[in-house]
N, C-alpha and C. Protein backbone atom coordinates (compact mmCIF):
# COMPACT_ATOMS: atom_id res chain seq x y z
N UNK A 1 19.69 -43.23 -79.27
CA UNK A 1 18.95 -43.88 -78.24
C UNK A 1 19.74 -43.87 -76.93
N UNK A 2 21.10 -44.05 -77.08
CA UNK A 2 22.05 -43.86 -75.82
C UNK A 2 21.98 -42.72 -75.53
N UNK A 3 21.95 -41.73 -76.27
CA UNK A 3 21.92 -40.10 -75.83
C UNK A 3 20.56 -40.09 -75.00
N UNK A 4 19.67 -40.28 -75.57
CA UNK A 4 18.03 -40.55 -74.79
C UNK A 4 18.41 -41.30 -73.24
N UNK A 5 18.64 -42.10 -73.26
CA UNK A 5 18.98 -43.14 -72.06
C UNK A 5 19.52 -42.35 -71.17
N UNK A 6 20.74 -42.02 -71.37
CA UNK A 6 21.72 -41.22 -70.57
C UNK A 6 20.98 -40.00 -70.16
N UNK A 7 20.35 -39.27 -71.22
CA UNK A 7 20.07 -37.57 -70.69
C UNK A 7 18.53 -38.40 -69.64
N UNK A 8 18.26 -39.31 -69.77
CA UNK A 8 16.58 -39.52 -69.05
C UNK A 8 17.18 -39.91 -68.16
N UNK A 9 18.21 -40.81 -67.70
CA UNK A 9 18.95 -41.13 -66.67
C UNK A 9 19.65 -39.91 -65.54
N UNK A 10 20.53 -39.25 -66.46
CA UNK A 10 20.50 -38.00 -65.70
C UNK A 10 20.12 -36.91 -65.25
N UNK A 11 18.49 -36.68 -65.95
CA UNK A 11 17.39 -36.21 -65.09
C UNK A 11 16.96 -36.84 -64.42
N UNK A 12 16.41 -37.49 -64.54
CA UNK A 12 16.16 -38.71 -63.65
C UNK A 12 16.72 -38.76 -61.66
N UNK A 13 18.14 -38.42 -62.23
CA UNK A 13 19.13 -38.66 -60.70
C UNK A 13 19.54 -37.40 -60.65
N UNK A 14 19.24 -36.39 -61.31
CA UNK A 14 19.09 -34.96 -60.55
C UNK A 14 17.71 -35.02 -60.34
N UNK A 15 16.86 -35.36 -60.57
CA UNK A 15 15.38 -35.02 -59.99
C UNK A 15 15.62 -35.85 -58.29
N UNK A 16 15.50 -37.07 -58.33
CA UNK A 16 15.54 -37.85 -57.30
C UNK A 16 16.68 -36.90 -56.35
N UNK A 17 17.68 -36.28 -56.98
CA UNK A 17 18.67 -35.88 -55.77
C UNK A 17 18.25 -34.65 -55.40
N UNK A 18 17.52 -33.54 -56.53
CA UNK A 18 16.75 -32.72 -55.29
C UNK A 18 15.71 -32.87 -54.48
N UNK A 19 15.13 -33.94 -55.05
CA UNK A 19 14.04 -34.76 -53.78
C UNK A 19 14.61 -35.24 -52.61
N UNK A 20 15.93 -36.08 -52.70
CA UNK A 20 16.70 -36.22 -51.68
C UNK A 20 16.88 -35.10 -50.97
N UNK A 21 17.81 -34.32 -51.42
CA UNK A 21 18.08 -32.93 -50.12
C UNK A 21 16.71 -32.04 -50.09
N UNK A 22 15.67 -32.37 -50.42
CA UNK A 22 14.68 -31.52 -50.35
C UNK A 22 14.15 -32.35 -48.86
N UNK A 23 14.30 -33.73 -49.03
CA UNK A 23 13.43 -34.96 -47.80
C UNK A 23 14.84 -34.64 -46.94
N UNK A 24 16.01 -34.89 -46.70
CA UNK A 24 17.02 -34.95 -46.20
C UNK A 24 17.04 -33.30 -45.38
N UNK A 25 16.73 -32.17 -45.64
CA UNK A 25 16.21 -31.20 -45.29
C UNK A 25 15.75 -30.76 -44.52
N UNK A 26 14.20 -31.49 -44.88
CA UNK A 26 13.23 -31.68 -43.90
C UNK A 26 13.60 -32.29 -42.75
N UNK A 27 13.84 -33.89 -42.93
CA UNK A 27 14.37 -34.73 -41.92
C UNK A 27 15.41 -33.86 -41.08
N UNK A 28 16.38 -32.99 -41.23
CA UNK A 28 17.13 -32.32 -40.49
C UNK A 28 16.48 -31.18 -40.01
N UNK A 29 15.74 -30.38 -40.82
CA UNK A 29 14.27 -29.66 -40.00
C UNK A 29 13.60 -29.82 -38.53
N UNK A 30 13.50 -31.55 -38.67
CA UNK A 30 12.87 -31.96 -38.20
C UNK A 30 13.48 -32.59 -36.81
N UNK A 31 14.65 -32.82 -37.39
CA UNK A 31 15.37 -33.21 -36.42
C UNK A 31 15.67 -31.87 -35.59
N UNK A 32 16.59 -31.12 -35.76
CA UNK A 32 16.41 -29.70 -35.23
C UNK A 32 15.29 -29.52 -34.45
N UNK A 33 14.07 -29.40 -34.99
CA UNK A 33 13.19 -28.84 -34.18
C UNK A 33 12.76 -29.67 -33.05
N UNK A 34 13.16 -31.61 -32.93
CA UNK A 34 13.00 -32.25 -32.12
C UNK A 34 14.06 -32.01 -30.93
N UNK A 35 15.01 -31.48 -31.29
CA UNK A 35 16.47 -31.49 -30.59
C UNK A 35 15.74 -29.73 -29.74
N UNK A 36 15.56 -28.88 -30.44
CA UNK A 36 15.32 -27.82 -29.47
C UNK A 36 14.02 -28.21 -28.49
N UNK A 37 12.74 -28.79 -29.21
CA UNK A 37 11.82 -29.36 -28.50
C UNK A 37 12.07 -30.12 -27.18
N UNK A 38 13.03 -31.00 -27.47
CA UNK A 38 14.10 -31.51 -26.30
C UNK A 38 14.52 -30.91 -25.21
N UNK A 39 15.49 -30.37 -25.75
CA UNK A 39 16.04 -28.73 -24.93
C UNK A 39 15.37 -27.65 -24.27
N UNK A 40 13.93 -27.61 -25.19
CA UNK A 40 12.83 -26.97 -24.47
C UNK A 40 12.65 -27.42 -22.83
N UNK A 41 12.03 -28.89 -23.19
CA UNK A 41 11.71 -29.51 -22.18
C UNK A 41 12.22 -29.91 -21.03
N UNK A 42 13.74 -30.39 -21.21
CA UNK A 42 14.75 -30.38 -20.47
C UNK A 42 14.80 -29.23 -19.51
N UNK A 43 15.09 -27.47 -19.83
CA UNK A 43 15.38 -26.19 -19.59
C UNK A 43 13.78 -26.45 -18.64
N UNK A 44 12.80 -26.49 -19.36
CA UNK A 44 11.62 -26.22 -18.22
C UNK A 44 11.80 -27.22 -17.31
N UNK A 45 11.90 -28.43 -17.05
CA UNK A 45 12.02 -29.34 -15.93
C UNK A 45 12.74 -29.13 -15.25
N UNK A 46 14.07 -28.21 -15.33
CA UNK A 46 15.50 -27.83 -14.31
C UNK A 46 14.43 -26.39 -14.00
N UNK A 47 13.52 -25.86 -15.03
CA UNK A 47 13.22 -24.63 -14.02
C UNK A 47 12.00 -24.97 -12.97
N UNK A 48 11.07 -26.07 -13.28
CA UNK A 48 10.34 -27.32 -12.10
C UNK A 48 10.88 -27.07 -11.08
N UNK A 49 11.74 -27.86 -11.19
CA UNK A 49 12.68 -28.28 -10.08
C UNK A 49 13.52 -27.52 -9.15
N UNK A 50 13.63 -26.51 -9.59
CA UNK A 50 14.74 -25.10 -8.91
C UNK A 50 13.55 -24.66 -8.23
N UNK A 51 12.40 -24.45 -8.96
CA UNK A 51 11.14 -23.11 -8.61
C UNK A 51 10.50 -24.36 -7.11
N UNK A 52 10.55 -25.72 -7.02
CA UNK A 52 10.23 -26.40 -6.23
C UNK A 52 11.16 -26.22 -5.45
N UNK A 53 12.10 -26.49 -5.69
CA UNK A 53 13.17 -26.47 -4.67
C UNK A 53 13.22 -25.10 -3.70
N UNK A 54 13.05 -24.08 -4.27
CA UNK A 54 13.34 -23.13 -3.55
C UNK A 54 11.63 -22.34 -2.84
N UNK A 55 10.96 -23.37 -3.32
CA UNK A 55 9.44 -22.92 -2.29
C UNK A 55 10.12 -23.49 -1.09
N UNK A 56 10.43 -25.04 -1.56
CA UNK A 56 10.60 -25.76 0.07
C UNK A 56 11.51 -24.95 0.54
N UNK A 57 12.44 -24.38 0.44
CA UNK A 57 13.64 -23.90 1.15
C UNK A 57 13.34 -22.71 1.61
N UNK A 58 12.20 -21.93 0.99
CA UNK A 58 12.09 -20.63 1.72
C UNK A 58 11.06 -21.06 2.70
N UNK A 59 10.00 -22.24 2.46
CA UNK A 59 9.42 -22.65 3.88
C UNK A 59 10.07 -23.40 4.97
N UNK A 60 11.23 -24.16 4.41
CA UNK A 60 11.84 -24.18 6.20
C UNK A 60 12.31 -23.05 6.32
N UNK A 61 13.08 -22.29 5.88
CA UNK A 61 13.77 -21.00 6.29
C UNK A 61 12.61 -20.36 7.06
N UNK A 62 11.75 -20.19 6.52
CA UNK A 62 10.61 -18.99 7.67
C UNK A 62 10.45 -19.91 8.51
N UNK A 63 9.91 -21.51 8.66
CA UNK A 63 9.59 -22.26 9.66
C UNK A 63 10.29 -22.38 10.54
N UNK A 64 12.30 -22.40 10.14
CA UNK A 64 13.34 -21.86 11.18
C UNK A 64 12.82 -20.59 11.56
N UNK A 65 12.96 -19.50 11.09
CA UNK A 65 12.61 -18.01 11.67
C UNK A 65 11.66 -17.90 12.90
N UNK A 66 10.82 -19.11 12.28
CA UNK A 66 9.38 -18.70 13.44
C UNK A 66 9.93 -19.31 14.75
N UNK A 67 10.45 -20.50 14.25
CA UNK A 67 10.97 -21.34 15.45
C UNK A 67 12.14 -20.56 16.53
N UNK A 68 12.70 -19.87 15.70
CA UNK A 68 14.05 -20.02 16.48
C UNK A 68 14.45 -18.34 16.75
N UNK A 69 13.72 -17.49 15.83
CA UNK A 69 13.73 -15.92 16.24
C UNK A 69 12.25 -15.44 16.86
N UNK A 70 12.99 -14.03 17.66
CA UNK A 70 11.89 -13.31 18.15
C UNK A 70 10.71 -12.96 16.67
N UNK A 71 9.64 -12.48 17.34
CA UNK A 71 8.82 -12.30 15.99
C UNK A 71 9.04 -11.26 15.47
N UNK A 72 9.48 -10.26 16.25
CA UNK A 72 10.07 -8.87 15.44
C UNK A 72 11.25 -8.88 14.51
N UNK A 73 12.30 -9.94 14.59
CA UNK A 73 13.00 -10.32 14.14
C UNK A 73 12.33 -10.51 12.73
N UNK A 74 11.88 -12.28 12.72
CA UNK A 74 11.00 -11.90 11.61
C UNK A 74 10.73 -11.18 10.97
N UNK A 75 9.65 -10.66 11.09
CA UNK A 75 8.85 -9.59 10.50
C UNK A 75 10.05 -8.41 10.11
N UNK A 76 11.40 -8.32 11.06
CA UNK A 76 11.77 -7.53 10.35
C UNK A 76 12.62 -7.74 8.89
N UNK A 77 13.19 -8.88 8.56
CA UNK A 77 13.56 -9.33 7.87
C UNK A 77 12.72 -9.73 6.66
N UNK A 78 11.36 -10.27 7.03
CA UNK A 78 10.33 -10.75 6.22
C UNK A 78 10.02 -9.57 5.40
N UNK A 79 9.92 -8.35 6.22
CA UNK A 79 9.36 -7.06 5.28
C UNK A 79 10.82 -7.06 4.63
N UNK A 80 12.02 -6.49 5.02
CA UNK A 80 13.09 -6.10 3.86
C UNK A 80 13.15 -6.94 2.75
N UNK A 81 12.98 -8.30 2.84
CA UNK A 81 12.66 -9.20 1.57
C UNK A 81 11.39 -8.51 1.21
N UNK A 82 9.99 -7.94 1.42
CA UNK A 82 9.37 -7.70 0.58
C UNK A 82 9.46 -6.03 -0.03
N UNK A 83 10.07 -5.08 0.76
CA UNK A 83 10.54 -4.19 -0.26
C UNK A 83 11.16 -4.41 -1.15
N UNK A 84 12.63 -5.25 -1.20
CA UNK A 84 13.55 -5.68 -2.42
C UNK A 84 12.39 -6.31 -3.25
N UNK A 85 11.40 -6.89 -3.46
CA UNK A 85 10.59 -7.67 -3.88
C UNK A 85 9.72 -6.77 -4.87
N UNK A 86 9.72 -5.86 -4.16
CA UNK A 86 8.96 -4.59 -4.72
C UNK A 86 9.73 -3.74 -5.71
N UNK A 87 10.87 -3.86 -4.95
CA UNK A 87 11.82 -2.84 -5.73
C UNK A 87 11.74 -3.28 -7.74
N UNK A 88 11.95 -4.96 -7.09
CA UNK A 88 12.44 -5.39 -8.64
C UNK A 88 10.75 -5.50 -9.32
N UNK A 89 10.30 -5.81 -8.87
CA UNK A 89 8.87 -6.35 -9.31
C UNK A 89 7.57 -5.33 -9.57
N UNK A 90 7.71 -4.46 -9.32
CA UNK A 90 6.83 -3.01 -9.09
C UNK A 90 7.21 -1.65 -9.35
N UNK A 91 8.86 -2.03 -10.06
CA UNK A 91 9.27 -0.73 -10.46
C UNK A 91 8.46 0.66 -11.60
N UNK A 92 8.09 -0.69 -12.86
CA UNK A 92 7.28 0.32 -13.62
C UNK A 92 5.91 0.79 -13.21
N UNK A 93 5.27 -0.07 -11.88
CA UNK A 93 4.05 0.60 -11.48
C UNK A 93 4.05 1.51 -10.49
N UNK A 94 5.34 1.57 -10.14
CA UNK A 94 6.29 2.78 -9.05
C UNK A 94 5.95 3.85 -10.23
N UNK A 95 6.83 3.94 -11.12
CA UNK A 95 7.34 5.11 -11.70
C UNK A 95 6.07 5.52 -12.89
N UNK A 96 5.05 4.87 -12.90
CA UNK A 96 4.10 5.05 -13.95
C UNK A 96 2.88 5.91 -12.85
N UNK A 97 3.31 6.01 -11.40
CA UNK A 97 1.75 6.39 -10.32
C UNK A 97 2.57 6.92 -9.37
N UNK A 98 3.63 7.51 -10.27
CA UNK A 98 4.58 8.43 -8.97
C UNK A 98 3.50 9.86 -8.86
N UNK A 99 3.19 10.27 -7.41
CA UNK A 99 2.39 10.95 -7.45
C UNK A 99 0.96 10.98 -7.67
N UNK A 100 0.91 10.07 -8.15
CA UNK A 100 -0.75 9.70 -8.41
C UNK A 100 -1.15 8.14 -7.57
N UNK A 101 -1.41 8.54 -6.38
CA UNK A 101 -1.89 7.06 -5.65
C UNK A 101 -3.46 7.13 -6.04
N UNK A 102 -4.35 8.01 -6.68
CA UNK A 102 -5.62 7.66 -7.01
C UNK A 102 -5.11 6.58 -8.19
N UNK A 103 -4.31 7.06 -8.86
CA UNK A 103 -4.18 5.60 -10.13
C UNK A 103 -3.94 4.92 -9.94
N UNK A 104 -3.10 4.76 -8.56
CA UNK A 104 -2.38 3.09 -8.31
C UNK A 104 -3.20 2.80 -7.44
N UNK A 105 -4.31 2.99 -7.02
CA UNK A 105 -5.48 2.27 -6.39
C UNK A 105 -6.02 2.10 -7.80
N UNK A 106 -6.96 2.81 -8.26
CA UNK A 106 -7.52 2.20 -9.87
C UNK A 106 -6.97 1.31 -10.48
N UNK A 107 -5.19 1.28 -10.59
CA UNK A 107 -5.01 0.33 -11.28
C UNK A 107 -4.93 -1.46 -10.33
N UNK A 108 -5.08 -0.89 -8.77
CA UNK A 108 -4.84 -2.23 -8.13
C UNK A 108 -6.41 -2.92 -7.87
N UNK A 109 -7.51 -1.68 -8.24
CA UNK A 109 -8.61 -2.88 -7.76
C UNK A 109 -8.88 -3.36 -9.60
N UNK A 110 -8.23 -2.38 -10.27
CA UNK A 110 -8.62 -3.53 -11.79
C UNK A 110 -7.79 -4.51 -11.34
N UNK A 111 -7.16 -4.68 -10.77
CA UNK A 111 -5.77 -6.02 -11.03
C UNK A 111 -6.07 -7.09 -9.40
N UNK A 112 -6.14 -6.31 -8.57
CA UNK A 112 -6.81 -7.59 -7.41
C UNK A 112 -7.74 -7.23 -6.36
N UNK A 113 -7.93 -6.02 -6.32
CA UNK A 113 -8.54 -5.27 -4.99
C UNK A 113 -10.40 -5.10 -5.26
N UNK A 114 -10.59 -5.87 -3.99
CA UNK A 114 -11.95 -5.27 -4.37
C UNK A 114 -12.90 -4.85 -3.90
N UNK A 115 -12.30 -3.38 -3.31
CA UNK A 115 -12.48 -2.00 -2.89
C UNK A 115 -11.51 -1.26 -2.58
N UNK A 116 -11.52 -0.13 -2.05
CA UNK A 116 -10.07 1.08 -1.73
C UNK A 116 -11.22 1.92 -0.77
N UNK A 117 -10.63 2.62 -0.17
CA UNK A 117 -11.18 3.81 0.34
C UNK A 117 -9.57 5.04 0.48
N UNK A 118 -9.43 5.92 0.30
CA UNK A 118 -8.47 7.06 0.53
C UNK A 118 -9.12 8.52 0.60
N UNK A 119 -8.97 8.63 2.07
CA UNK A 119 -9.32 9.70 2.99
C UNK A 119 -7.86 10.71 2.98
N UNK A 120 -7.19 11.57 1.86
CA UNK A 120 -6.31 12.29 1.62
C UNK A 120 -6.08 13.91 3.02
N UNK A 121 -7.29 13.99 4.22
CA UNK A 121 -7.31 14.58 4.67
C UNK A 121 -6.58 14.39 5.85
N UNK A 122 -6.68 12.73 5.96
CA UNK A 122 -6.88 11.90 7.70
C UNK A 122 -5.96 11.20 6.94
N UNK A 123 -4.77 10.98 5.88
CA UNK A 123 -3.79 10.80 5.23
C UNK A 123 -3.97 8.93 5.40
N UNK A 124 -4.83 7.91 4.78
CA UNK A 124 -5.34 6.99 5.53
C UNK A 124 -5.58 6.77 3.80
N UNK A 125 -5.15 4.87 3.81
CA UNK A 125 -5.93 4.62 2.74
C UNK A 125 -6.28 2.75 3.55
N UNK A 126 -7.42 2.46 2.53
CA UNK A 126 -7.99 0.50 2.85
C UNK A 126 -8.03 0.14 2.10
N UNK A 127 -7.03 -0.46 2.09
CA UNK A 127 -7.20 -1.70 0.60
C UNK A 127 -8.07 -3.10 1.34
N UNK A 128 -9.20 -3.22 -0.25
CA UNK A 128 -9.67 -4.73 0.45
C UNK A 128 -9.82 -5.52 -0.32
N UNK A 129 -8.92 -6.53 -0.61
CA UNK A 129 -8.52 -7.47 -1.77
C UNK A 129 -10.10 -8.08 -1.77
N UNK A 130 -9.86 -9.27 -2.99
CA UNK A 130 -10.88 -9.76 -3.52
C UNK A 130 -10.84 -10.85 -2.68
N UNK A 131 -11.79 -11.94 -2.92
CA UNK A 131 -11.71 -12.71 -1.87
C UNK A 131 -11.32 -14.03 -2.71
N UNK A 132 -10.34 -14.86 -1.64
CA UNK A 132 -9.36 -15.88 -2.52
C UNK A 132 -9.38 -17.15 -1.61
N UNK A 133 -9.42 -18.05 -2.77
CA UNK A 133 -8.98 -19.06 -2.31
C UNK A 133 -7.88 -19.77 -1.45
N UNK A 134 -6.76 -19.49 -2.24
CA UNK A 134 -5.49 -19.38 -1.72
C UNK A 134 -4.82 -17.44 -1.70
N UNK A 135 -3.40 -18.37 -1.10
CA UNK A 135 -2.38 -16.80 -1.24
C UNK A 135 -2.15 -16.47 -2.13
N UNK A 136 -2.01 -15.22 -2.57
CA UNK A 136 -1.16 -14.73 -3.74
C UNK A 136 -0.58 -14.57 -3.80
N UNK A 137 0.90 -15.37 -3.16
CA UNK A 137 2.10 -15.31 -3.00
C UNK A 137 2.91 -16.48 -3.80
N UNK A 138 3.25 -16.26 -4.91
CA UNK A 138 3.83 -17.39 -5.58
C UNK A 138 4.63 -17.97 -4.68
N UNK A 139 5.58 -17.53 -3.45
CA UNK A 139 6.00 -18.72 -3.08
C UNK A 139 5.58 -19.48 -1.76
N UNK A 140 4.36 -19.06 -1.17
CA UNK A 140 3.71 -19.28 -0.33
C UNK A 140 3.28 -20.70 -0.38
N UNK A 141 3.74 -21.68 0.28
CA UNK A 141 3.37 -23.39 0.71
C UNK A 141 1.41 -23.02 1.13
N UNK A 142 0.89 -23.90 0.49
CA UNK A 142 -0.83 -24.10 1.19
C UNK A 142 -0.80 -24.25 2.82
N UNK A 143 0.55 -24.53 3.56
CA UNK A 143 0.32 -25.33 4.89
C UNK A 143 1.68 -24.46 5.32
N UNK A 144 2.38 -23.10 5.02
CA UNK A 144 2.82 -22.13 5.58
C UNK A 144 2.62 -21.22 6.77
N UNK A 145 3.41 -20.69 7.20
CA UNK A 145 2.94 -19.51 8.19
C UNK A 145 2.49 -18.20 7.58
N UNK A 146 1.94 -17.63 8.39
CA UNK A 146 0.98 -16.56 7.96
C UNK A 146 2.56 -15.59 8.17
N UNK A 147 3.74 -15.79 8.83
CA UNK A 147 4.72 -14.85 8.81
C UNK A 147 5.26 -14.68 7.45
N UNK A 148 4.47 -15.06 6.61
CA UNK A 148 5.11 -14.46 5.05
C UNK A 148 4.28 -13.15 5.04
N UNK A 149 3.33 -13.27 5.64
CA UNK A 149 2.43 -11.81 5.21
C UNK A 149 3.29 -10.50 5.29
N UNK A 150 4.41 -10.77 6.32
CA UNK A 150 5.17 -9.56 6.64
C UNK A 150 5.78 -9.28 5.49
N UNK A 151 6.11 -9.74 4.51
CA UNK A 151 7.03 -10.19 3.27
C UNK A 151 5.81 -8.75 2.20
N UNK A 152 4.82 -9.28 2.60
CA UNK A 152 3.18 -8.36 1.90
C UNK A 152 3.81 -7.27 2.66
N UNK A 153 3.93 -7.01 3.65
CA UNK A 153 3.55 -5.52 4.26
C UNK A 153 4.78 -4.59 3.55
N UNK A 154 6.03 -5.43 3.49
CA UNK A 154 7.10 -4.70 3.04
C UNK A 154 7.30 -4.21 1.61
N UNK A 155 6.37 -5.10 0.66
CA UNK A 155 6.22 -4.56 -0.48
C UNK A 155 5.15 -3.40 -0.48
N UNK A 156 4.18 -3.10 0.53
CA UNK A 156 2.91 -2.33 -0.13
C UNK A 156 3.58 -1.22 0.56
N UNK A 157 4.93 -1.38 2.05
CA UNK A 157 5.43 -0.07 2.53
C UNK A 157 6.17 0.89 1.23
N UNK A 158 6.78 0.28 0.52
CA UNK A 158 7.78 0.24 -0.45
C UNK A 158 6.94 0.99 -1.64
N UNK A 159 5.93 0.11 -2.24
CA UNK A 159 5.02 0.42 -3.28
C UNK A 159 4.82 2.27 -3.22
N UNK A 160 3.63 2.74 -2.07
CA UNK A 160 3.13 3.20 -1.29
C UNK A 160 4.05 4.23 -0.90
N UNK A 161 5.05 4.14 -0.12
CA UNK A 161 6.07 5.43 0.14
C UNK A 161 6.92 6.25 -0.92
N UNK A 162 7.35 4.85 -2.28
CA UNK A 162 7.52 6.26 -3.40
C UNK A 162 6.57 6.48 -3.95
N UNK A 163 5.36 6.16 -4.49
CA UNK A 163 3.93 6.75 -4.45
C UNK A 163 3.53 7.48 -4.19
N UNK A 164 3.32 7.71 -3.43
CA UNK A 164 3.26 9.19 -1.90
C UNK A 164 4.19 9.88 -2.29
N UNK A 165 5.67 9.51 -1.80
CA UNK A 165 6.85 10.37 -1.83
C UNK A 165 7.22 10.72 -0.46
N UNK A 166 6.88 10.10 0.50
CA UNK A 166 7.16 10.26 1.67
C UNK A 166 6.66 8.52 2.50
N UNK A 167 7.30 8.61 3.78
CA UNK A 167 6.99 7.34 4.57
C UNK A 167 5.54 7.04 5.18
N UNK A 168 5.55 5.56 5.06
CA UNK A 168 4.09 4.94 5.83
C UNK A 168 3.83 3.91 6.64
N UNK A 169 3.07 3.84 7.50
CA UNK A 169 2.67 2.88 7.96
C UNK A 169 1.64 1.57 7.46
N UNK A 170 2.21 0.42 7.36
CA UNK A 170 1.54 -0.45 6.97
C UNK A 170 1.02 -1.32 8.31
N UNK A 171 -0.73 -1.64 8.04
CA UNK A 171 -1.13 -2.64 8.89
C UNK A 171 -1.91 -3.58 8.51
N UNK A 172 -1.58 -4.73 8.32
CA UNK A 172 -2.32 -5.98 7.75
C UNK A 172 -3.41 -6.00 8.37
N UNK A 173 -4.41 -6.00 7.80
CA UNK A 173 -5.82 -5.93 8.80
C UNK A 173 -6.27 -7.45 8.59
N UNK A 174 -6.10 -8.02 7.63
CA UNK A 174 -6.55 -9.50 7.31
C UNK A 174 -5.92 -10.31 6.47
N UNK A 175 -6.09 -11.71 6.42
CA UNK A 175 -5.21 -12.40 5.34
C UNK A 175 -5.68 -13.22 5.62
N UNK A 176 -5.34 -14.33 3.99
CA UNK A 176 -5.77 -15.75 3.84
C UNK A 176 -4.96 -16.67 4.82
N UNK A 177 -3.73 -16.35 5.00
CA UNK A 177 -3.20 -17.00 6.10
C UNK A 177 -3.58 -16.52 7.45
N UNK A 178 -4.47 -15.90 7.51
CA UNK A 178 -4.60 -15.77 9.07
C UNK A 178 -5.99 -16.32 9.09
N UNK A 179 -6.41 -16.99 8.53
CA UNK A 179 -7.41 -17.60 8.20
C UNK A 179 -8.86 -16.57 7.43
N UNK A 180 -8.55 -15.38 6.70
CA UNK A 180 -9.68 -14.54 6.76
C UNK A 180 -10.18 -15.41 4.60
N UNK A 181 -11.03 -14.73 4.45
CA UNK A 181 -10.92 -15.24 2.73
C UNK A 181 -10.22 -14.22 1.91
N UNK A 182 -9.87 -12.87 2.60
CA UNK A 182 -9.29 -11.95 1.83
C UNK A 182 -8.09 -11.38 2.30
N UNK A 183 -7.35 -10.46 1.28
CA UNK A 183 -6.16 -9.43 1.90
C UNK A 183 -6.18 -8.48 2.51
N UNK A 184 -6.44 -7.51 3.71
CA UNK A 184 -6.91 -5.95 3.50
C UNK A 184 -5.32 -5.53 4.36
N UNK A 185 -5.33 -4.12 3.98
CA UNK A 185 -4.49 -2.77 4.75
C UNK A 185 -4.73 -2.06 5.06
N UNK A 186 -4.10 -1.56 5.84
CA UNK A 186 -4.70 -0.26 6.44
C UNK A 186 -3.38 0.57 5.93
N UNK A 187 -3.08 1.81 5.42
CA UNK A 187 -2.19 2.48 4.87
C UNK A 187 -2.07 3.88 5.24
N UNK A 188 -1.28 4.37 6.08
CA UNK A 188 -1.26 5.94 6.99
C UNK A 188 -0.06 6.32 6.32
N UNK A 189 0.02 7.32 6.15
CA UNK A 189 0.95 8.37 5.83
C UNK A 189 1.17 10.22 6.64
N UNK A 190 2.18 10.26 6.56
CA UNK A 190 2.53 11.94 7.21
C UNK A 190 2.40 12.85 5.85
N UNK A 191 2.65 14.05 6.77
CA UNK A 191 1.95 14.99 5.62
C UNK A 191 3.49 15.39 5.17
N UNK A 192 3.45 16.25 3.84
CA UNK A 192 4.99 16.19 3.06
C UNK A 192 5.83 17.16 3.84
């Protein structure tokens, strides 16, 4: 009967103890996944806060620019930030429509444009965005200057000239910051 006792006893407290580290487990599972959940949240609120921080800072910076430089100044600076912009951000749609600007119009009115015209004779293309509410400039303030647009012209020069494979002229024909509802360009190029 002691043998009975003992062996039911010590199943008994091996059963309960793999229930223990089976619950004890979990609970650390659980804990874990609250602790990265944590960490999640934490990591996104510092990236809040940076991605806020640095809207405001690039809108006084242009609001200095406007204030305190010529406008060519500007604009010239505004575009070299938007080629680098291009560079990093548009590389694989660079190198996927090298040579083919009929595709990288196709692929820009599937994606925002809505119309193109390209006259390959009179070396001339029109982009005419869709019509928007706001900018499509992630870091564009609602109550900004329209001198970010130059920031636009320097990416579509950029886009557009290795595209081509040769240099272009970009001309903003319209914008949400200039009060219009849409984006358009006007896009000239020389012959090769």
């Amino acid at each position: 009967m002691e043998t009975d006792r003992r062996s039911f006893l010590t199943t008994a407290c091996a059963a309960c103890s793999c229930m223990g580290l089976a619950l004890a487990s979990d609970v650390l599972a659980d804990t874990e996944a609250n602790e990265q959940s944590e960490e999640a949240a934490k990591l996104q609120e510092r990236l809040d806060q940076t991605t806020a921080f640095a809207g405001a800072w690039t809108t006084s910076l242009i609001s200095v620019m406007d204030r305190e430089l010529p406008p060519e100044a500007v604009a010239s600076v505004l575009e070299a930030c938007g080629r680098a912009c291009a560079e990093r951000s548009s590389a694989g749609l660079i190198t996927s429509y090298a040579g083919d600007p009929e595709g990288l119009l196709a692929k820009m009115k599937e994606l925002w444009l809505d119309g193109f015209t390209h006259d390959p004779e009179r070396r001339r293309i029109e982009l005419v965005g869709r019509e928007i509410a706001e900018c499509y400039c992630p870091i564009h303030p609602a109550d900004g200057s329209a001198s970010f647009c130059e920031c636009s012209n320097g990416h579509m020069r950029h886009v557009f000239s290795r595209v081509l494979g040769r240099p272009v002229e970009v001309e903003l024909v319209s914008s949400r910051l200039s009060g219009s509802t849409r984006c358009s360009w006007t896009i000239t190029y020389g012959g090769s």
